[in-house]
N, C-alpha and C. Protein backbone atom coordinates (compact mmCIF):
# COMPACT_ATOMS: atom_id res chain seq x y z
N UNK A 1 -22.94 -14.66 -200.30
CA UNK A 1 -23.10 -15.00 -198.90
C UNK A 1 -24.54 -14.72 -198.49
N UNK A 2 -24.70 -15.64 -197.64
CA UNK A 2 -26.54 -15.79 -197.56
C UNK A 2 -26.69 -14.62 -196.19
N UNK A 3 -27.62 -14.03 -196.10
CA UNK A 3 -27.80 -12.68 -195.11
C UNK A 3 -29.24 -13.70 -194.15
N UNK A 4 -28.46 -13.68 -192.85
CA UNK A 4 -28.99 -14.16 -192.01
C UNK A 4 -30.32 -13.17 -191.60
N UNK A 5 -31.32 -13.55 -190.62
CA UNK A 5 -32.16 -12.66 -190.26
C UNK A 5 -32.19 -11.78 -189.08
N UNK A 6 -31.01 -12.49 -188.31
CA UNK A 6 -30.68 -11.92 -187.06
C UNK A 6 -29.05 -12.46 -187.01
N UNK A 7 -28.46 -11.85 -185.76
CA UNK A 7 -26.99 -12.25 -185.53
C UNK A 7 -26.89 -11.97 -184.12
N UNK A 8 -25.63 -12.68 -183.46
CA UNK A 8 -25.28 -12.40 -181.99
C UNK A 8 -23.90 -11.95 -181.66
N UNK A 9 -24.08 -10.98 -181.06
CA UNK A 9 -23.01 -10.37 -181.22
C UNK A 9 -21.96 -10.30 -179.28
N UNK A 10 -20.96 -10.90 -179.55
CA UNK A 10 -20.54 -11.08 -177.81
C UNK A 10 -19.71 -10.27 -177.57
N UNK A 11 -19.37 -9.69 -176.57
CA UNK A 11 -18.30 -8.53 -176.48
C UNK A 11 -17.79 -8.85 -174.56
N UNK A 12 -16.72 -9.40 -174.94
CA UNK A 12 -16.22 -10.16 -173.39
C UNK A 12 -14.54 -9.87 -173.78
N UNK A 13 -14.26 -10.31 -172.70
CA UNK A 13 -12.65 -9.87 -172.19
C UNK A 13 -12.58 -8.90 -171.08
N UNK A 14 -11.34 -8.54 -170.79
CA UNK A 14 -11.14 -7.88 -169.58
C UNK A 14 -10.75 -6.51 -169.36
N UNK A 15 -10.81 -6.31 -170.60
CA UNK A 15 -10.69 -4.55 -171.07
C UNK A 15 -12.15 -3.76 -171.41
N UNK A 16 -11.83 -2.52 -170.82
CA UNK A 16 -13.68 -1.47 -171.05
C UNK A 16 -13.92 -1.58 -172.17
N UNK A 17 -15.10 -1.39 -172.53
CA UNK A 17 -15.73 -0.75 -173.37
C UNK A 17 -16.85 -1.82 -174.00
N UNK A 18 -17.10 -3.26 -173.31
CA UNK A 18 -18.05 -3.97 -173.68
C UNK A 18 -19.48 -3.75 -173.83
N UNK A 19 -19.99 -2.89 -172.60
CA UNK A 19 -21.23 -2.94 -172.41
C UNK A 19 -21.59 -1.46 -173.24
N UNK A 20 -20.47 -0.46 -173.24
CA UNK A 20 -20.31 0.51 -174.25
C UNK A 20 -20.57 0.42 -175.58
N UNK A 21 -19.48 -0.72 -176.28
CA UNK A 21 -20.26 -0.95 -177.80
C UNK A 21 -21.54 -1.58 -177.71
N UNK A 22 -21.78 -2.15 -176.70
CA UNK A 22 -23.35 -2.66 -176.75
C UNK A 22 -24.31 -1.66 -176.80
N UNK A 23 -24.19 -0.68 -175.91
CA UNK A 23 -24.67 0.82 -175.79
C UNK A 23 -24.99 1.45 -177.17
N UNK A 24 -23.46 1.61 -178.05
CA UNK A 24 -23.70 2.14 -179.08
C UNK A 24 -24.44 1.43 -180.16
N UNK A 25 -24.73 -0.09 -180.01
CA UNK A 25 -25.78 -0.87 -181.47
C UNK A 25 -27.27 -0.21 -180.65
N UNK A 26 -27.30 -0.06 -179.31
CA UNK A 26 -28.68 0.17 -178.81
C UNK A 26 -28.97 1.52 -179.57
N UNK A 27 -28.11 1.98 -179.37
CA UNK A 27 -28.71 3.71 -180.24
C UNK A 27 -28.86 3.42 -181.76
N UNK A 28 -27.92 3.11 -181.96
CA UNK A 28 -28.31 2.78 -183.60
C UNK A 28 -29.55 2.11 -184.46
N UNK A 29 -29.60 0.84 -183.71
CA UNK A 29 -30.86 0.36 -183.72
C UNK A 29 -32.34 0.92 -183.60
N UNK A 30 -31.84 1.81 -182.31
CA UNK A 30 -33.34 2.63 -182.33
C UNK A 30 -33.37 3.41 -183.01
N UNK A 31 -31.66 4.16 -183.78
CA UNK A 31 -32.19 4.97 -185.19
C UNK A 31 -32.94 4.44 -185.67
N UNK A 32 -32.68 3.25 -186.32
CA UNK A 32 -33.36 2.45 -187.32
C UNK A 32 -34.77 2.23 -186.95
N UNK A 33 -35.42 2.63 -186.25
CA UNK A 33 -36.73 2.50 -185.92
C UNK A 33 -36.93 1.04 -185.31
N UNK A 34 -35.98 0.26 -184.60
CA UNK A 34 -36.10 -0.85 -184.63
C UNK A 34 -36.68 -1.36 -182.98
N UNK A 35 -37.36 -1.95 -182.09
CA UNK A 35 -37.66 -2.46 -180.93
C UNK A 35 -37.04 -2.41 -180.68
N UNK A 36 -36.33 -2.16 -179.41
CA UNK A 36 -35.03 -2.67 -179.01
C UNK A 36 -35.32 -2.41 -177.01
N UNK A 37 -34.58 -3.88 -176.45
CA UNK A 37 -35.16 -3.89 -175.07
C UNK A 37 -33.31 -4.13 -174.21
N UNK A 38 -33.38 -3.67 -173.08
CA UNK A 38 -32.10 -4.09 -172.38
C UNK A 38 -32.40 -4.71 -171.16
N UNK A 39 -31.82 -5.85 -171.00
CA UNK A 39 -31.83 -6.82 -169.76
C UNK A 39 -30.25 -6.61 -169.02
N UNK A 40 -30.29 -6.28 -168.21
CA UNK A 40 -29.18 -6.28 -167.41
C UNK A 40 -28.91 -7.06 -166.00
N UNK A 41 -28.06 -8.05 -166.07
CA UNK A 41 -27.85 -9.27 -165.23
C UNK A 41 -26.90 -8.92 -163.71
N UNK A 42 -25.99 -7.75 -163.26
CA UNK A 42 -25.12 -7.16 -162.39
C UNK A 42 -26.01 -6.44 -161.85
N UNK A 43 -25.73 -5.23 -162.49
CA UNK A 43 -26.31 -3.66 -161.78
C UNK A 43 -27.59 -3.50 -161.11
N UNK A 44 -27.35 -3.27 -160.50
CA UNK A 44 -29.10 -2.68 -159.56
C UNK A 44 -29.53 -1.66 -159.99
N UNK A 45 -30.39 -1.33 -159.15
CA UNK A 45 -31.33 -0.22 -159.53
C UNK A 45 -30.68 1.04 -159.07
N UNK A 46 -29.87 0.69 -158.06
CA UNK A 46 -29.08 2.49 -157.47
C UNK A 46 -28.72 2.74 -158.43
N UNK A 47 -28.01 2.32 -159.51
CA UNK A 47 -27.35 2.54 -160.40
C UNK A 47 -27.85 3.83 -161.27
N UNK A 48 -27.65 4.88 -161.90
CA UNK A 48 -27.59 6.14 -162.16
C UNK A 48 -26.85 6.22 -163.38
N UNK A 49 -27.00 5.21 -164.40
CA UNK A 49 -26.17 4.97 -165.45
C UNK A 49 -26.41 6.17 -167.03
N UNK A 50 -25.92 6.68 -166.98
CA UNK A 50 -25.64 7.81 -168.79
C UNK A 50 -26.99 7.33 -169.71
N UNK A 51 -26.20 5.54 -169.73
CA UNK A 51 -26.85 5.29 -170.64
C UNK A 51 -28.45 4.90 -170.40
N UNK A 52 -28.79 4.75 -169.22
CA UNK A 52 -30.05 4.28 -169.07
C UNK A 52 -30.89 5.64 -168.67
N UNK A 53 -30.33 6.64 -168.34
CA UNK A 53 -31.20 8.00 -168.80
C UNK A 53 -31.30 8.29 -170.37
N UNK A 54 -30.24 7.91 -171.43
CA UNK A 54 -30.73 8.08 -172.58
C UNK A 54 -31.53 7.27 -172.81
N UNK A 55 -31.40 5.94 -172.32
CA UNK A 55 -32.63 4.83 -173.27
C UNK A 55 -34.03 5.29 -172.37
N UNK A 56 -34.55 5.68 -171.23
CA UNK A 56 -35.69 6.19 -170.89
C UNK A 56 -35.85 7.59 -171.27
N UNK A 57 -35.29 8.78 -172.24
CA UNK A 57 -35.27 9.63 -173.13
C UNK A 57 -35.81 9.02 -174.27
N UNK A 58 -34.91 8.13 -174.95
CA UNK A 58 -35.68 7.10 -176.20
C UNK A 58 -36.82 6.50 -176.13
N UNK A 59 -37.38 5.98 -174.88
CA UNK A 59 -38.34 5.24 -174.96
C UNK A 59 -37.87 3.52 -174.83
N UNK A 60 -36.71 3.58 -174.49
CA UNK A 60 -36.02 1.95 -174.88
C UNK A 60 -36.60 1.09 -173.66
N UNK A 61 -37.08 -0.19 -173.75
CA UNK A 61 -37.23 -1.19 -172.51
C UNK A 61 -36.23 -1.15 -171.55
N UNK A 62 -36.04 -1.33 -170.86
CA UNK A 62 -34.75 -1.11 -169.70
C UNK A 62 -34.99 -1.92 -168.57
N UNK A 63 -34.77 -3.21 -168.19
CA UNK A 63 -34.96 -4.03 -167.09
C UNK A 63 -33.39 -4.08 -166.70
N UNK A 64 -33.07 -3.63 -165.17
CA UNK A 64 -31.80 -3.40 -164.47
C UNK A 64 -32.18 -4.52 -162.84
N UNK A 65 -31.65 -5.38 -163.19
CA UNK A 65 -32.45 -6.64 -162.11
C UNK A 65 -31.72 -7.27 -161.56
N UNK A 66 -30.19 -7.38 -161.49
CA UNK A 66 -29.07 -7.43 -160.39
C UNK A 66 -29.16 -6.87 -159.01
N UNK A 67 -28.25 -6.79 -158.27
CA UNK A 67 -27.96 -6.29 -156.57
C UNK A 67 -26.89 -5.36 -156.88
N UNK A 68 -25.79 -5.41 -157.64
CA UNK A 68 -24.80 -5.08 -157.72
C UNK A 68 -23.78 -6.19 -157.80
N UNK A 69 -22.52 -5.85 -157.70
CA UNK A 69 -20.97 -6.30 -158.23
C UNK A 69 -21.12 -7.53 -156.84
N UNK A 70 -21.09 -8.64 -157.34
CA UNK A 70 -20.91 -10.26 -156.65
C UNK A 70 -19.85 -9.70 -155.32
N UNK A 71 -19.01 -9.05 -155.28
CA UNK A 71 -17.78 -8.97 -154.27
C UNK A 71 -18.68 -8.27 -153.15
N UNK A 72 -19.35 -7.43 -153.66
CA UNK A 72 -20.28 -6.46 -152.57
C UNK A 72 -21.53 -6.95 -152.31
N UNK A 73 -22.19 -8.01 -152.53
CA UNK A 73 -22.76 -8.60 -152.06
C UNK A 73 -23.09 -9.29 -150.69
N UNK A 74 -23.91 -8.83 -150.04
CA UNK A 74 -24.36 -9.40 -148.08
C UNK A 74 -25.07 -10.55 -148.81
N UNK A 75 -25.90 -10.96 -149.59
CA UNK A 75 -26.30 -12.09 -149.66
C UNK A 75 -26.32 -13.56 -151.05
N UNK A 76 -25.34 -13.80 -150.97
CA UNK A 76 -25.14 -14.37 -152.62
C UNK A 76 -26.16 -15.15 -152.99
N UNK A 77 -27.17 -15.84 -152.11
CA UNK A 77 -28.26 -16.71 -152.41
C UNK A 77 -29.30 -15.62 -153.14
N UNK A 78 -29.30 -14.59 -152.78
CA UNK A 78 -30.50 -13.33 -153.21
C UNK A 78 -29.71 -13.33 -154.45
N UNK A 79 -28.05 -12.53 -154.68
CA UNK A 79 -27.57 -12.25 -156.10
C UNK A 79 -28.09 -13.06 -157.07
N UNK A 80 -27.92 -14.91 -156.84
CA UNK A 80 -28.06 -15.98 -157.60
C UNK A 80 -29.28 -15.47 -158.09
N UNK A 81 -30.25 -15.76 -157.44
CA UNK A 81 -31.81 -15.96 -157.95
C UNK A 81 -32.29 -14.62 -158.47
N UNK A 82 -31.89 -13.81 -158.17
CA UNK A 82 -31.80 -12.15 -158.99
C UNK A 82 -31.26 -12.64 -160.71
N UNK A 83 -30.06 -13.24 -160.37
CA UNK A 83 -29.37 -13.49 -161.66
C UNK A 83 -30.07 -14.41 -162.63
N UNK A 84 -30.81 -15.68 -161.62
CA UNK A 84 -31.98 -16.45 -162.67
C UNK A 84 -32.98 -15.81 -163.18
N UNK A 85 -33.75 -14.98 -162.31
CA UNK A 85 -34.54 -14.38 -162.60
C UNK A 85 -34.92 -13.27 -163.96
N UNK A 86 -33.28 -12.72 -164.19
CA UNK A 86 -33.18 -11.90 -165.08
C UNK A 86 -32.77 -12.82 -166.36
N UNK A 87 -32.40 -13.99 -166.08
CA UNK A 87 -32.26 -14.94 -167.27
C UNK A 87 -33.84 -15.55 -167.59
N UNK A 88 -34.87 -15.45 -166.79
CA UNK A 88 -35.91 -15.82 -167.40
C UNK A 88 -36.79 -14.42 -167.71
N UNK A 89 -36.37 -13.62 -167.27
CA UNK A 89 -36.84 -12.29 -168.20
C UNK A 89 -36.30 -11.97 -169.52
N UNK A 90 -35.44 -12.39 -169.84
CA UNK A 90 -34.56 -12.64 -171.02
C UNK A 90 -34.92 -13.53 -171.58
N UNK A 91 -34.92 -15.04 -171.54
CA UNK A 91 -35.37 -15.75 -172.01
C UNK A 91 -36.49 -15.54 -173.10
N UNK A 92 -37.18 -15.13 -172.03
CA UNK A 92 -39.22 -14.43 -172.56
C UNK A 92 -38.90 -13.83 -173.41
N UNK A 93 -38.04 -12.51 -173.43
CA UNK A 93 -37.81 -11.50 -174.30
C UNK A 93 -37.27 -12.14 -175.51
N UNK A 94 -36.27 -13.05 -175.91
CA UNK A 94 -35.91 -13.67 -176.54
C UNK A 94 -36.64 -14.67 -177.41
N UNK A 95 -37.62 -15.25 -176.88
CA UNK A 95 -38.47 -15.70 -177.91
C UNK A 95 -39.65 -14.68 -178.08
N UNK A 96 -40.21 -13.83 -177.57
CA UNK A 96 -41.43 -13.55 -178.18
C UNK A 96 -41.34 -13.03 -179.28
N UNK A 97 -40.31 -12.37 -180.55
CA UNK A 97 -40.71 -11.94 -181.40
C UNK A 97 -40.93 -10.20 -181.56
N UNK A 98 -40.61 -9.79 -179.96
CA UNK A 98 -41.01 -8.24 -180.16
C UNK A 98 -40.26 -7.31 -180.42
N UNK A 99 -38.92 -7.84 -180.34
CA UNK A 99 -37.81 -7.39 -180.38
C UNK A 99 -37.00 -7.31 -181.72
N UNK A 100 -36.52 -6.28 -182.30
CA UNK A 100 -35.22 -6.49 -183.05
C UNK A 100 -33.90 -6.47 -182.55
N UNK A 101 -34.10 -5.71 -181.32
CA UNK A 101 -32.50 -5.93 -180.44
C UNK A 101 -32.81 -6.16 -179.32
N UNK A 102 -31.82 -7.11 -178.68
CA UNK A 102 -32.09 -7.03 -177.39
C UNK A 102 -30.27 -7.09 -176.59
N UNK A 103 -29.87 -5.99 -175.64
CA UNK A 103 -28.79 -6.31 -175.19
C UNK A 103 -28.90 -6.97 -173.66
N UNK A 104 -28.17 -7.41 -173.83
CA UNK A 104 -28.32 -8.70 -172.10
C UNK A 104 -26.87 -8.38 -171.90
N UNK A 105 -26.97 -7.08 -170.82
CA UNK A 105 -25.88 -6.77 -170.45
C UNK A 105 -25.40 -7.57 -169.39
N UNK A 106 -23.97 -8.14 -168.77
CA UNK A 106 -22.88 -8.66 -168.27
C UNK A 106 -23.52 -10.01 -168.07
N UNK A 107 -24.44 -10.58 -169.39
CA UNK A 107 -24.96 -12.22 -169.26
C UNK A 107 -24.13 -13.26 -169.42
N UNK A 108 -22.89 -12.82 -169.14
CA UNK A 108 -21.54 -14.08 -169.01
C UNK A 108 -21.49 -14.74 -167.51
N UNK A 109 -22.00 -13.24 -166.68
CA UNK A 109 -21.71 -13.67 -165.29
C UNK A 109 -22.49 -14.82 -164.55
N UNK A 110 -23.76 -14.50 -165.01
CA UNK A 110 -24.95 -15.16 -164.85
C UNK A 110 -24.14 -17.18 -165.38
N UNK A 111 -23.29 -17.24 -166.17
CA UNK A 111 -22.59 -18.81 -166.87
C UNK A 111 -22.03 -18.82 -165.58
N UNK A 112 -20.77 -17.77 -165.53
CA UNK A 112 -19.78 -18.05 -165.09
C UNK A 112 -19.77 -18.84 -163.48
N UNK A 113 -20.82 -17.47 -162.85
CA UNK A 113 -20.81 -17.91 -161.15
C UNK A 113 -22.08 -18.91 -160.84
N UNK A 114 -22.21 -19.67 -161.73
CA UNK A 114 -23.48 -20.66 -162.09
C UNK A 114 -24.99 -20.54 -161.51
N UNK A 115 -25.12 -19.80 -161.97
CA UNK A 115 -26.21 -18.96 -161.36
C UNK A 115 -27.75 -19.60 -162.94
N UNK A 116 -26.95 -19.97 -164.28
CA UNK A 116 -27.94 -20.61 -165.01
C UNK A 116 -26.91 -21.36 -165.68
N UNK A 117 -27.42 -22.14 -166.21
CA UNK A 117 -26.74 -23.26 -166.89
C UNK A 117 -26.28 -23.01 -168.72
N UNK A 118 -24.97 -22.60 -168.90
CA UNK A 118 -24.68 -22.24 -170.17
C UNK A 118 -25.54 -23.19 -171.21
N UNK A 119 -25.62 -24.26 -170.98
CA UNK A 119 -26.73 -24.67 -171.74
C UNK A 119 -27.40 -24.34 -172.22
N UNK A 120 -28.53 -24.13 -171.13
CA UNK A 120 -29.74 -23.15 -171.11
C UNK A 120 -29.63 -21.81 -171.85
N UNK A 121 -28.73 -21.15 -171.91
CA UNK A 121 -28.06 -19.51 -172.03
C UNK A 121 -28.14 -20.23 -173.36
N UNK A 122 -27.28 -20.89 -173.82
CA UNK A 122 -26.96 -21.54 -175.30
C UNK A 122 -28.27 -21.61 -176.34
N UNK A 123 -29.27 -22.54 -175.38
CA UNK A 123 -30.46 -23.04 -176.25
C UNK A 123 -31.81 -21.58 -176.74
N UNK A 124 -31.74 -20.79 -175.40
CA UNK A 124 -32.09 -19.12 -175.12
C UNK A 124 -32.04 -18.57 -176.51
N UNK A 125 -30.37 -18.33 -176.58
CA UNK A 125 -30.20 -17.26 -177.60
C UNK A 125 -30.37 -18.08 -179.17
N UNK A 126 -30.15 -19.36 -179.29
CA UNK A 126 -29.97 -20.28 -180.58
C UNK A 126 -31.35 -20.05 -181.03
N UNK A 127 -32.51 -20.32 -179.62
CA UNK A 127 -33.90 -20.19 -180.23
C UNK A 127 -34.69 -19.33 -180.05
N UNK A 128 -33.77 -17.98 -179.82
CA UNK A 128 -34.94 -16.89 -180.17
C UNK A 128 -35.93 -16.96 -181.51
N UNK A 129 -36.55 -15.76 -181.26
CA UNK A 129 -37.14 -14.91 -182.02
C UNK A 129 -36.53 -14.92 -183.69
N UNK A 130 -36.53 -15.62 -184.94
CA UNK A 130 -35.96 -14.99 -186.10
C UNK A 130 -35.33 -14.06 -186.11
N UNK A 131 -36.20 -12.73 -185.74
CA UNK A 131 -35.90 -11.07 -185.91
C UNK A 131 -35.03 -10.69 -185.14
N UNK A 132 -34.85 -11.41 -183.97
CA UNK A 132 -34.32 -10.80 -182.84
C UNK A 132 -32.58 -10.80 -182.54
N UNK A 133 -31.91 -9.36 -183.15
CA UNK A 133 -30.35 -9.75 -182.70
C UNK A 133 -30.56 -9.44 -181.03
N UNK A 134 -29.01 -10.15 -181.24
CA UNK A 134 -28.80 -9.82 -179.44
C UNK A 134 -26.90 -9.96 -179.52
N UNK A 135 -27.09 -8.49 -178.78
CA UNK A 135 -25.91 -8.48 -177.98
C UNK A 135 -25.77 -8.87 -176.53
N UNK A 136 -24.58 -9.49 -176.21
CA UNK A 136 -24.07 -10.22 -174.77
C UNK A 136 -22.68 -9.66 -174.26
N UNK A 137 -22.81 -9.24 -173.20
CA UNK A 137 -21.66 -8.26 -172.89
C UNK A 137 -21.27 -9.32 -171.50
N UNK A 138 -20.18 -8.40 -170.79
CA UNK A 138 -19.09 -9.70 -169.98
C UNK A 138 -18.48 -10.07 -169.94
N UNK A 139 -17.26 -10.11 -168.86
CA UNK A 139 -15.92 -10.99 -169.02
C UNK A 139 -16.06 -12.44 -169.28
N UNK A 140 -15.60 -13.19 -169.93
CA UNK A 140 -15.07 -14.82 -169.77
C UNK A 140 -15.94 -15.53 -169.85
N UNK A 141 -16.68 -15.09 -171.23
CA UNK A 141 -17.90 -15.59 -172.31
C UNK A 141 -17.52 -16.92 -172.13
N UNK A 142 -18.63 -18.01 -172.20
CA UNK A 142 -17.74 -19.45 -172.05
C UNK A 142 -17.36 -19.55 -173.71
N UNK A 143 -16.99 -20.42 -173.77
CA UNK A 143 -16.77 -20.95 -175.31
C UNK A 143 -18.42 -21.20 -175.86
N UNK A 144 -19.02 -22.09 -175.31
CA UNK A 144 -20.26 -22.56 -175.82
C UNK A 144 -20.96 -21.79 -176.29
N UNK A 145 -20.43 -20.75 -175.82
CA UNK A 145 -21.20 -19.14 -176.22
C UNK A 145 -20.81 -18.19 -177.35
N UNK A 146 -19.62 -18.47 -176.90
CA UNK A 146 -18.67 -18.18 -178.36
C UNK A 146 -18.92 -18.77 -179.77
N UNK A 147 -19.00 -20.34 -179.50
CA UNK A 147 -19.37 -20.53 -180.80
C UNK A 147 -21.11 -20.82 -180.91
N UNK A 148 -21.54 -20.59 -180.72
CA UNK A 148 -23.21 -20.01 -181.25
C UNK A 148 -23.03 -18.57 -181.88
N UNK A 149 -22.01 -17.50 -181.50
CA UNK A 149 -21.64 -16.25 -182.09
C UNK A 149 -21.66 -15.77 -183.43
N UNK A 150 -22.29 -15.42 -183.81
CA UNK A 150 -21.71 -14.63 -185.19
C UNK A 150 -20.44 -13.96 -185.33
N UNK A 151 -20.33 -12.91 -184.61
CA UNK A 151 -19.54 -11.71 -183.82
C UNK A 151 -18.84 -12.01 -182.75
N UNK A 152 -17.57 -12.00 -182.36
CA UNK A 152 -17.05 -11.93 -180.93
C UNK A 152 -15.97 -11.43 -181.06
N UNK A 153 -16.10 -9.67 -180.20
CA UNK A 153 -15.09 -9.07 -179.73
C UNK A 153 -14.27 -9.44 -178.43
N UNK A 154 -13.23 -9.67 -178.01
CA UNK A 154 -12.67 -9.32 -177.09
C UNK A 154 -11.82 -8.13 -176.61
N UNK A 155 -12.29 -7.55 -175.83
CA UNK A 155 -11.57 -6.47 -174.87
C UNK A 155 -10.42 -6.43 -174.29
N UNK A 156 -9.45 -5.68 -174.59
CA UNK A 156 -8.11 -6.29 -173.89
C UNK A 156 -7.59 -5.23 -172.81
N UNK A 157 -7.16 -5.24 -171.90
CA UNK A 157 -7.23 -3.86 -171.16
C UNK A 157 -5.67 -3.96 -171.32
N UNK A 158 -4.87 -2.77 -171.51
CA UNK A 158 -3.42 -2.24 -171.64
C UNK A 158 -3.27 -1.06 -170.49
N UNK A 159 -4.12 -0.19 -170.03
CA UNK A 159 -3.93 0.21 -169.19
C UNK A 159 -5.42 1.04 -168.82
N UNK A 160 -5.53 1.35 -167.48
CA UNK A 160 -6.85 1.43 -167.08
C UNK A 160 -6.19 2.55 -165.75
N UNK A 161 -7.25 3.46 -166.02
CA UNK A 161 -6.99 4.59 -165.28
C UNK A 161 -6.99 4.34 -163.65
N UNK A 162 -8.02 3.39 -163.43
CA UNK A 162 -8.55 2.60 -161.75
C UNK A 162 -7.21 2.54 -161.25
N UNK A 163 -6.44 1.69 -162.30
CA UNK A 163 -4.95 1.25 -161.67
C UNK A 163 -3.91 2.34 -161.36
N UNK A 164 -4.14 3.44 -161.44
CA UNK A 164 -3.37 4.88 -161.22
C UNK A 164 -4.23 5.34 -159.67
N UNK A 165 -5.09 4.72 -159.65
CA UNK A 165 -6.13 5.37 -158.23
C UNK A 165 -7.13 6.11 -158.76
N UNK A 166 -7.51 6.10 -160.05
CA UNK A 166 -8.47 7.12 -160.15
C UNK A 166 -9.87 6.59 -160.48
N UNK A 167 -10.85 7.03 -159.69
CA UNK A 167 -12.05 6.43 -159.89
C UNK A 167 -13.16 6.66 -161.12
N UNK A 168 -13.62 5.52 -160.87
CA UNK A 168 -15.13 5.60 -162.15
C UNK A 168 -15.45 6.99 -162.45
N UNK A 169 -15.82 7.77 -163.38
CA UNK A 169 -15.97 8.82 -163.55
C UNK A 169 -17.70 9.03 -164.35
N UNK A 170 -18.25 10.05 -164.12
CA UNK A 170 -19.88 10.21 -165.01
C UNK A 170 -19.06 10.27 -166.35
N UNK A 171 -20.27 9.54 -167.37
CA UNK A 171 -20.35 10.03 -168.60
C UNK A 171 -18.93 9.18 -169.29
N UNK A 172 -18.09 9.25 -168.60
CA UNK A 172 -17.55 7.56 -169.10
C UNK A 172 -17.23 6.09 -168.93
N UNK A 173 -17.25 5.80 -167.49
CA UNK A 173 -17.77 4.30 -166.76
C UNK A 173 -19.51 4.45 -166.50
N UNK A 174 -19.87 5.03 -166.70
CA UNK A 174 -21.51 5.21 -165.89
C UNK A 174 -22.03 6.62 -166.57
């Protein structure tokens, strides 16, 4: 079997732990001495995330360029163009070559609430960089996305603590 130079790895469905295993190739990778940058398409900057105090401990790229969660949103025209915006910061990142990893955290949403054109998302990741893997985290990956994939996990949720009343907690949602 022929060993590709890069791979894409998608991790969508409706159960936790997507942007988590994405989390964990980011550490690994930077064992490996490898570049590695994170684009994140949701979360804002309030955000106070575990993992993005370890990757500015590491030294990791970290662009967090969302508003927050689409439902809590006062202005969806701002979310949208936040959401393009971080698809052409990605984009860039994606071809230049500087990268051995790059995770583009919840870049399904960015398809889904048409904010860029899966197309576009499609042609992005097909023509990166050689070197450059990339993980894609997010519910309800389109297909088109799916199959450009090497890798695709789905998440299945069986039971989720939220649904008992209990909230997000440090150090394991955030």
């Amino acid at each position: 079997m022929a060993r590709k130079p890069s791979i894409v790895l998608v991790n969508t469905g409706h159960g936790k732990g997507k942007s988590s295993a994405a989390f964990g190739v980011m550490s690994r990778g930077w064992a490996r001495g490898w570049r590695v940058g994170v684009v994140q398409f949701v979360k804002g900057g309030k955000w106070q995330t575990g993992e993005r105090k370890l990757a500015d401990h590491l030294d990791i790229e970290w662009h967090t360029l969302g508003d927050g969660f689409t439902w809590e949103s006062t202005d969806l025209d701002e979310t949208a163009a936040k959401g393009r915006h971080a698809w052409e910061v990605a984009r860039t990142k994606l071809a230049s070559g500087d990268y051995d990893l790059l995770i583009l955290d919840e870049l399904t949403y960015a398809a889904k609430y048409g904010w860029v054109p899966v197309e576009e998302i499609v042609a992005g990741v097909t023509g990166r960089a050689e070197k450059t893997n990339v993980v894609i985290t997010g519910r309800d990956a389109p297909e088109e996305l799916i199959a450009v994939a090497d890798t695709v996990t789905e998440m299945r949720k069986i039971k989720h603590a939220y649904d008992e009343g209990i909230g997000a907690k440090k150090g394991i949602e955030y």
